[in-house]
Protein backbone atom coordinates (compact mmCIF):
# COMPACT_ATOMS: atom_id res chain seq x y z
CA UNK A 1 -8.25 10.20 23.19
CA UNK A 2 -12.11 10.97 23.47
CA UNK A 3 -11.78 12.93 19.96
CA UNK A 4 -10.17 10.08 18.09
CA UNK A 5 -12.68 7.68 19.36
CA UNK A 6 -15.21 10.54 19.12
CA UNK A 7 -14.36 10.71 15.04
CA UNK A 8 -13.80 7.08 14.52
CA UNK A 9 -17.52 6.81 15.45
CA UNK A 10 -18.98 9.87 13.05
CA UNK A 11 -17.24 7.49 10.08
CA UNK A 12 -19.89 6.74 7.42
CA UNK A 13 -18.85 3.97 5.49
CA UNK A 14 -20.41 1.44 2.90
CA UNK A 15 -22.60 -1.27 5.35
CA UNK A 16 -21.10 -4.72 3.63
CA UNK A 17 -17.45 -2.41 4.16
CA UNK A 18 -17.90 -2.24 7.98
CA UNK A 19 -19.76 -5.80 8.58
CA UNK A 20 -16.78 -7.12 7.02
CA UNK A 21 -14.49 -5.39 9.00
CA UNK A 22 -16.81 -6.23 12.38
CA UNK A 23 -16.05 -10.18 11.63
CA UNK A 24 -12.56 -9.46 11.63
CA UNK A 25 -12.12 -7.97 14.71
CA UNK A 26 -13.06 -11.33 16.61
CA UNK A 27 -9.46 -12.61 15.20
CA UNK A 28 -7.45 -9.63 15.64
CA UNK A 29 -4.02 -9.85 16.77
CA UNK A 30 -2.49 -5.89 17.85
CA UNK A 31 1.32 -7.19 17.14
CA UNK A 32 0.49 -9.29 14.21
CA UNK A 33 -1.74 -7.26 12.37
CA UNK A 34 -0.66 -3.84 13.26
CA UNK A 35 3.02 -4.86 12.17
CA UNK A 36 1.55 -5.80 8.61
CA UNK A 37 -0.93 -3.40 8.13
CA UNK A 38 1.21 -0.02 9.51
CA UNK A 39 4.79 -1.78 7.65
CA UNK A 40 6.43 -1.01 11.24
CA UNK A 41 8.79 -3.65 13.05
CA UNK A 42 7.32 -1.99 16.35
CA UNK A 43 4.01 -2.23 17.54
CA UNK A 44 3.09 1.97 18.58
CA UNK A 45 1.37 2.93 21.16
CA UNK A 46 -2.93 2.50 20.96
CA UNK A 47 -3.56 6.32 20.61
CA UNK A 48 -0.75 6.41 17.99
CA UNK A 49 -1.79 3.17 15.92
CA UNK A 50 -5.24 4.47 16.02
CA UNK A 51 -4.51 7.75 14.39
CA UNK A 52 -2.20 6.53 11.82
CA UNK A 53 -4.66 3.84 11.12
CA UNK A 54 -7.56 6.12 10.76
CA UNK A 55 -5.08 8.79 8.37
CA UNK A 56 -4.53 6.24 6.03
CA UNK A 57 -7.98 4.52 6.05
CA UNK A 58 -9.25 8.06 4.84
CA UNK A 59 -6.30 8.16 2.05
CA UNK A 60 -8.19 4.64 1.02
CA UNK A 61 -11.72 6.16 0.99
CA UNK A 62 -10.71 8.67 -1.11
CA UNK A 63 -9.90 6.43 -3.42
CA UNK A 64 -13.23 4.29 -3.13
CA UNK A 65 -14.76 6.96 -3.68
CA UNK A 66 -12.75 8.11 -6.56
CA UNK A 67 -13.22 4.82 -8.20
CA UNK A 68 -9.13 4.62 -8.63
CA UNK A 69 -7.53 1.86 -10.11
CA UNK A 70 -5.00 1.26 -6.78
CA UNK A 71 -8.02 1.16 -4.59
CA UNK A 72 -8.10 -2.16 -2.59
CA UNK A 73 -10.87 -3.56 -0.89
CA UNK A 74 -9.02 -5.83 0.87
CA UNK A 75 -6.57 -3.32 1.88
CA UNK A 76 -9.59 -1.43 3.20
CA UNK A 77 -11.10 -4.06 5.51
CA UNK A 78 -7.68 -4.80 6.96
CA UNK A 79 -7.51 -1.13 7.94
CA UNK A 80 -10.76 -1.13 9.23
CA UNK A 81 -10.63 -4.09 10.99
CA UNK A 82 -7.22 -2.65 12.88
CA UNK A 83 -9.59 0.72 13.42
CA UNK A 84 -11.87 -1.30 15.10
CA UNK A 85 -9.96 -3.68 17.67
CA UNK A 86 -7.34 -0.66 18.44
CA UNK A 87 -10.59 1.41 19.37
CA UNK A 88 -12.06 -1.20 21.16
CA UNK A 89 -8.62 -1.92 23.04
CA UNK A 90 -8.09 1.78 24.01
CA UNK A 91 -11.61 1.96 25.12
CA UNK A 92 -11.27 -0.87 27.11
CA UNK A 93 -8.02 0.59 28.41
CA UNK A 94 -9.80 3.89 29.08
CA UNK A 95 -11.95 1.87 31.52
CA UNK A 96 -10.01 -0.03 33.89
């Protein structure tokens, strides 16, 4: 748990990408949004949604940074904002 919250916060991304993605998380919903984002009809577990979340927000840098054509920004500050509330839920978890 401490190494995927220990990576999540060595992430260097664009400033405008993760303000964006900060204003988000004050309207995130887990079920709701993970369901959408992740295409799953079951909500996984925090440790699990975070991982998967941050696998396929790198696939989507890559492809920033790539300049592809199927890059979408909006597709990237979705994932990020999921990145962000799962990692603040399991580190809220991690303290109780």
């Amino acid at each position: 748990m401490q190494d995927t919250l220990s990576q999540l916060a060595t992430l260097r991304r664009p400033r405008l990408l993760i303000r964006a993605a900060r204003a988000g998380t004050q309207d995130y919903t887990r079920n709701q949004h993970l369901k959408r984002v992740l295409g799953v009809t079951q909500t996984p577990r925090n440790l699990e949604a975070l991982t998967r979340l941050m696998t396929l927000e790198a696939e989507l840098n890559e492809e920033r940074r790539k300049n592809a054509a199927s890059y979408s920004i909006v597709r990237h500050v979705d994932l990020m904002i999921a990145m962000m509330g799962e990692a603040q839920l399991l580190q809220a978890s991690r303290q109780n």
